[in-house]
N, C-alpha and C. Protein backbone atom coordinates (compact mmCIF):
# COMPACT_ATOMS: atom_id res chain seq x y z
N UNK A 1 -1.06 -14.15 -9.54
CA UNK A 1 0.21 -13.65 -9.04
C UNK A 1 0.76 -12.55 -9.92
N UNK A 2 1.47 -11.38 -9.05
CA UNK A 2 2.19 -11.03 -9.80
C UNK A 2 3.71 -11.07 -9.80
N UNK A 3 3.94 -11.57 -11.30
CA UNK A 3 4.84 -11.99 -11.40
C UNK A 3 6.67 -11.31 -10.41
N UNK A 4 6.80 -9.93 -11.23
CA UNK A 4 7.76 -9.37 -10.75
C UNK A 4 7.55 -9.66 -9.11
N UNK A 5 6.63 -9.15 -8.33
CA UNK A 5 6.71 -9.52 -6.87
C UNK A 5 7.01 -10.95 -6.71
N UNK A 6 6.52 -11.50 -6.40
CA UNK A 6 7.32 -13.23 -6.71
C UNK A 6 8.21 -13.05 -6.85
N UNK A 7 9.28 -12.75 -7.78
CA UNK A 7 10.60 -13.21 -8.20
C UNK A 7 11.20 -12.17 -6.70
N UNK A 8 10.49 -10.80 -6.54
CA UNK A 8 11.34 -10.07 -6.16
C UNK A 8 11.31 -10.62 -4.48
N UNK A 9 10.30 -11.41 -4.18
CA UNK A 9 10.31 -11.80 -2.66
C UNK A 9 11.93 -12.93 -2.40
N UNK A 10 11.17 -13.97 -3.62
CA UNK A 10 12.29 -15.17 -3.84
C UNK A 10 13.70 -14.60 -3.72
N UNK A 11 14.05 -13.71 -4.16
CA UNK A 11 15.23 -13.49 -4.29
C UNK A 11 15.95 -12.68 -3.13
N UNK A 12 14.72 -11.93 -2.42
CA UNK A 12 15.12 -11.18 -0.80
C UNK A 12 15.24 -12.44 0.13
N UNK A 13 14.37 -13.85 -0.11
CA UNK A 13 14.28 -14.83 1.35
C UNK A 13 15.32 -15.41 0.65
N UNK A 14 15.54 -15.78 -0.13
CA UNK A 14 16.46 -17.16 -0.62
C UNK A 14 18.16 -16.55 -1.12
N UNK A 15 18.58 -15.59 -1.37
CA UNK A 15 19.82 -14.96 -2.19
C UNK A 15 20.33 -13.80 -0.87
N UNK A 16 21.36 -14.20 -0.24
CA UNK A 16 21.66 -13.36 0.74
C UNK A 16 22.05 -11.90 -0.38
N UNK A 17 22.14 -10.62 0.57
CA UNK A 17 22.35 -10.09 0.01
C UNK A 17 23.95 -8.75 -0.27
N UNK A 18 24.86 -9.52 0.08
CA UNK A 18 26.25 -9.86 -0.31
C UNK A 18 26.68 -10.08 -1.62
N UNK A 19 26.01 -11.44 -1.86
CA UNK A 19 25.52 -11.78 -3.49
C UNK A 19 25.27 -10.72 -4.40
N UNK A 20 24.33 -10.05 -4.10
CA UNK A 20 23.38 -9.31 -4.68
C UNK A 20 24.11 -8.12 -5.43
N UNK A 21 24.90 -7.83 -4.36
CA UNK A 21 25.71 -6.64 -4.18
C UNK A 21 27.04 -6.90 -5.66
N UNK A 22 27.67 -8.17 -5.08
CA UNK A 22 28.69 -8.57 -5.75
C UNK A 22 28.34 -8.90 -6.95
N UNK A 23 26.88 -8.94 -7.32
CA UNK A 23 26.52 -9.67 -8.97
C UNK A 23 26.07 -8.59 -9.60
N UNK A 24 25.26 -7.45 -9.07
CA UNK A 24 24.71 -6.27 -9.54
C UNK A 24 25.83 -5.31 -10.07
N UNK A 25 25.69 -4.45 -11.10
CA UNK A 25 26.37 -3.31 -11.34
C UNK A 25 26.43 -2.14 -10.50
N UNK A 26 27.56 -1.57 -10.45
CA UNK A 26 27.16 -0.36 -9.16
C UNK A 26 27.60 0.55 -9.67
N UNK A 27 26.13 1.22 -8.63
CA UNK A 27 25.40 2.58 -9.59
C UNK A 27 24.98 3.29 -8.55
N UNK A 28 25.21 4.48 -8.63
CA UNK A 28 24.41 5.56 -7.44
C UNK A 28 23.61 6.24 -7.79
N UNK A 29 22.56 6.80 -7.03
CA UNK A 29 21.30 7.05 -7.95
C UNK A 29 20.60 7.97 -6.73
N UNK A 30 20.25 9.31 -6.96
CA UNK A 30 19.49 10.29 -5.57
C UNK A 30 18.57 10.96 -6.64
N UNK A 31 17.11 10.42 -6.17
CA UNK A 31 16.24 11.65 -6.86
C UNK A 31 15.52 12.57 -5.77
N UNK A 32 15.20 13.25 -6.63
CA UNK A 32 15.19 14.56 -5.52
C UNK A 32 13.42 15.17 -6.40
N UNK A 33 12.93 15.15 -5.30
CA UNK A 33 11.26 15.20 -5.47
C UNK A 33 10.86 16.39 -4.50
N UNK A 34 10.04 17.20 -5.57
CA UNK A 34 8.82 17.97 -4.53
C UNK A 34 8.00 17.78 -3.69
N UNK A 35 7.36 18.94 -2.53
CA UNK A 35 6.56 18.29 -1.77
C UNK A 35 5.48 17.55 -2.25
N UNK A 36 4.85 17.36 -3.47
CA UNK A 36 4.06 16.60 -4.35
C UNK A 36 4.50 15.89 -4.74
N UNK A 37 5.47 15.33 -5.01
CA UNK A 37 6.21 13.57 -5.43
C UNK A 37 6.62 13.99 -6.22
N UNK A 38 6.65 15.12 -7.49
CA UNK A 38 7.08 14.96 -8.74
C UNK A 38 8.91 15.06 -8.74
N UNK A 39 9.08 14.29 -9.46
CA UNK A 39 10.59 14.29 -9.85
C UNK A 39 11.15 15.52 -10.11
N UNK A 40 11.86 16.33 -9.75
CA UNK A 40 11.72 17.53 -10.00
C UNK A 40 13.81 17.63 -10.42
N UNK A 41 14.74 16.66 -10.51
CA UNK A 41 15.74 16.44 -10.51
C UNK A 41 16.62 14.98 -9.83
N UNK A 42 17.81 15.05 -10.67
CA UNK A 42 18.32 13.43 -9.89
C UNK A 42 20.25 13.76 -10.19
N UNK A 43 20.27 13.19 -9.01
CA UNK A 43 21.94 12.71 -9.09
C UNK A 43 22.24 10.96 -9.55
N UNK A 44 23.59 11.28 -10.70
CA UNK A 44 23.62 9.93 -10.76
C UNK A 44 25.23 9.84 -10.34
N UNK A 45 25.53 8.73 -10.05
CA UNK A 45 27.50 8.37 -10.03
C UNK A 45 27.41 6.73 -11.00
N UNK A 46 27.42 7.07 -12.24
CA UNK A 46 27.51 6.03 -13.35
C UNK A 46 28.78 4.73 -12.75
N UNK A 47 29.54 5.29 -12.16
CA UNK A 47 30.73 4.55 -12.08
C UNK A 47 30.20 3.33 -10.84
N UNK A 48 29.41 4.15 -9.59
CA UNK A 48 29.31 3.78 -8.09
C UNK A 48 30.47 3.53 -7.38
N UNK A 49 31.51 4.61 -7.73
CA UNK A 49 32.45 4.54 -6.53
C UNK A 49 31.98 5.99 -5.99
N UNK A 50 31.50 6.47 -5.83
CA UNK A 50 31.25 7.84 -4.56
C UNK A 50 30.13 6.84 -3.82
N UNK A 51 29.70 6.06 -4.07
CA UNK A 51 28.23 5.55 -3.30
C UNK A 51 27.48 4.86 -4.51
N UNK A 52 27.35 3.47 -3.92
CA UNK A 52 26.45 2.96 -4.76
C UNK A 52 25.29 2.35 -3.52
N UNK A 53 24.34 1.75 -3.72
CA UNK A 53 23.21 1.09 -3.08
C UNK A 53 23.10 1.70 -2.14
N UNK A 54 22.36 3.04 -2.19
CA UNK A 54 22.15 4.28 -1.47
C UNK A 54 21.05 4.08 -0.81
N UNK A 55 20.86 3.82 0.36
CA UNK A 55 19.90 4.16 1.65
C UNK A 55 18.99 5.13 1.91
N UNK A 56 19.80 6.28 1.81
CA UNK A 56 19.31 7.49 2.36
C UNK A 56 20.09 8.34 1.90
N UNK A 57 19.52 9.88 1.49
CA UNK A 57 19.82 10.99 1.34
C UNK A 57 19.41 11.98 1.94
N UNK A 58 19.78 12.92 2.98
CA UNK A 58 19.49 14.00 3.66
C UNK A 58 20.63 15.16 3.35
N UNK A 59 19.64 16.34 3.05
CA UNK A 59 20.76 17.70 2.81
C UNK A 59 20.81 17.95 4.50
N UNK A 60 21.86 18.62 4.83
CA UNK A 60 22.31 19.13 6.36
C UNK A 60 21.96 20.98 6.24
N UNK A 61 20.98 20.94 7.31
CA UNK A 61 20.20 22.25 7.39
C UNK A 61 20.99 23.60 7.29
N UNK A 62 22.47 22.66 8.09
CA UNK A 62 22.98 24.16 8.19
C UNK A 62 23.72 24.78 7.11
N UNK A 63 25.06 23.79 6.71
CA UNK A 63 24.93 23.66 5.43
C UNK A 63 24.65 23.74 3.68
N UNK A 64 23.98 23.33 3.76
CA UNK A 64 23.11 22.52 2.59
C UNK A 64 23.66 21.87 1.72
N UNK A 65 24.53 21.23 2.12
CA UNK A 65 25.56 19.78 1.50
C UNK A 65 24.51 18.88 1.47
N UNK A 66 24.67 18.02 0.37
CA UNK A 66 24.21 16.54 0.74
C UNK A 66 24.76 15.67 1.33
N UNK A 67 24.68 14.66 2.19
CA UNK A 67 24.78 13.46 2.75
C UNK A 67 24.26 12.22 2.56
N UNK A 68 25.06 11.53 2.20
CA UNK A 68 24.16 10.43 0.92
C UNK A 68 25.02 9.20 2.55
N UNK A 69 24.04 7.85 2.68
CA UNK A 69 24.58 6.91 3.22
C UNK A 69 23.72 5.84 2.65
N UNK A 70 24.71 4.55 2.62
CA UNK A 70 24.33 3.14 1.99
C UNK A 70 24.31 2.25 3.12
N UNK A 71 23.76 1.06 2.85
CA UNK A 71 23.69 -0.02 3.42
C UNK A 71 24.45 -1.07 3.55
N UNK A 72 25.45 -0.68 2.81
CA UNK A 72 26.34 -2.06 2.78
C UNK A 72 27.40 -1.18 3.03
N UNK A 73 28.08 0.26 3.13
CA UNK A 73 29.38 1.05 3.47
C UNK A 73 29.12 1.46 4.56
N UNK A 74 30.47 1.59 5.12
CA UNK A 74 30.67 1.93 6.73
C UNK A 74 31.32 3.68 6.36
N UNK A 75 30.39 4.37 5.80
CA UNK A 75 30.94 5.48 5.43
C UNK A 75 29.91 6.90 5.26
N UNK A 76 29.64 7.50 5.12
CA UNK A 76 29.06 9.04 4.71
C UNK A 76 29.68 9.36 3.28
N UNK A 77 28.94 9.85 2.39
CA UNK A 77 29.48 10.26 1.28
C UNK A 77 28.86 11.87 1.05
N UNK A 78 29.19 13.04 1.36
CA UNK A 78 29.05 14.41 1.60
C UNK A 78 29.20 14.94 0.02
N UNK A 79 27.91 15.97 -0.04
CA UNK A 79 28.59 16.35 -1.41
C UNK A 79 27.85 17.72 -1.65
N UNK A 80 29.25 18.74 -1.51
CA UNK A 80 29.20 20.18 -1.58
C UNK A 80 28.13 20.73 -1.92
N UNK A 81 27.12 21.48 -1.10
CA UNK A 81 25.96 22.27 -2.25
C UNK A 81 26.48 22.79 -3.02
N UNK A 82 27.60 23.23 -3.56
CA UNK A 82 27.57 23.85 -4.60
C UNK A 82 27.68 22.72 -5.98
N UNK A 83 27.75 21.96 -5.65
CA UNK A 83 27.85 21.06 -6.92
C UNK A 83 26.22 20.14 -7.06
N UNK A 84 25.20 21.02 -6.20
CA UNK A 84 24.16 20.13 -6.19
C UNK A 84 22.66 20.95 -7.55
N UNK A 85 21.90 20.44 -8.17
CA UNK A 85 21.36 21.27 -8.57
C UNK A 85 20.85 22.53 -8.23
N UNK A 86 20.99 23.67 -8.97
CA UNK A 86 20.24 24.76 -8.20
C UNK A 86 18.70 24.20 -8.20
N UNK A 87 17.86 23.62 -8.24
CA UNK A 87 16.48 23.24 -8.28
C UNK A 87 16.22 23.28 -6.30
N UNK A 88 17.61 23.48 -6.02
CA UNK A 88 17.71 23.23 -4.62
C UNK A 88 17.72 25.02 -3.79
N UNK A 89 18.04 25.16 -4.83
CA UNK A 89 18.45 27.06 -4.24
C UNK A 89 17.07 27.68 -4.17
C-alpha cells in the first residue's frame, strides 16, 4: 500500500467535506503552467479571503482578467489583468 493514498481515500469516503473545509487553513493558491507543464508562475491569497479551495481558474479571452471559482462559494472571484503576472503578457 501506499500509504498517503490510503489515508487520502479514508478521509474523502469517511470525513464529509464541510469538515474539511472548517478544520483546514484557508489558503488560495493558482499556478499558472506552460504548454509543457512547467510552472512557469503562481498566485497566492495567504489570508483565503479573496478565494480559498479553488476549483478552477480561467483568464476571460476578451479581457484577460482572471476568474478564479471554488467549490464550496457561491461566487466568482475576478482579478484585474493588470495585477496578474506579466509572464501572462
Amino acid at each position: 500500500y501506499q500509504w498517503p493514498t490510503v489515508i487520502r481515500d479514508f478521509i474523502g469516503k469517511f470525513i464529509p467535506m464541510w469538515l474539511i473545509e472548517k478544520l483546514s487553513e484557508k489558503y488560495g493558491l493558482v499556478v499558472i503552467v506552460d504548454n509543457e507543464g512547467k510552472i512557469v508562475s503562481s498566485l497566492h491569497d495567504s489570508t483565503g479571503k479573496g478565494s480559498n479551495f479553488i476549483s478552477q481558474a480561467e483568464r476571460h479571452p476578451g479581457t484577460g482578467d482572471l476568474w478564479i471559482a471554488t467549490h464550496s462559494e457561491e461566487r466568482l472571484v475576478v482579478v484585474d489583468h493588470k495585477h496578474l503576472p506579466t509572464v501572462w503578457e
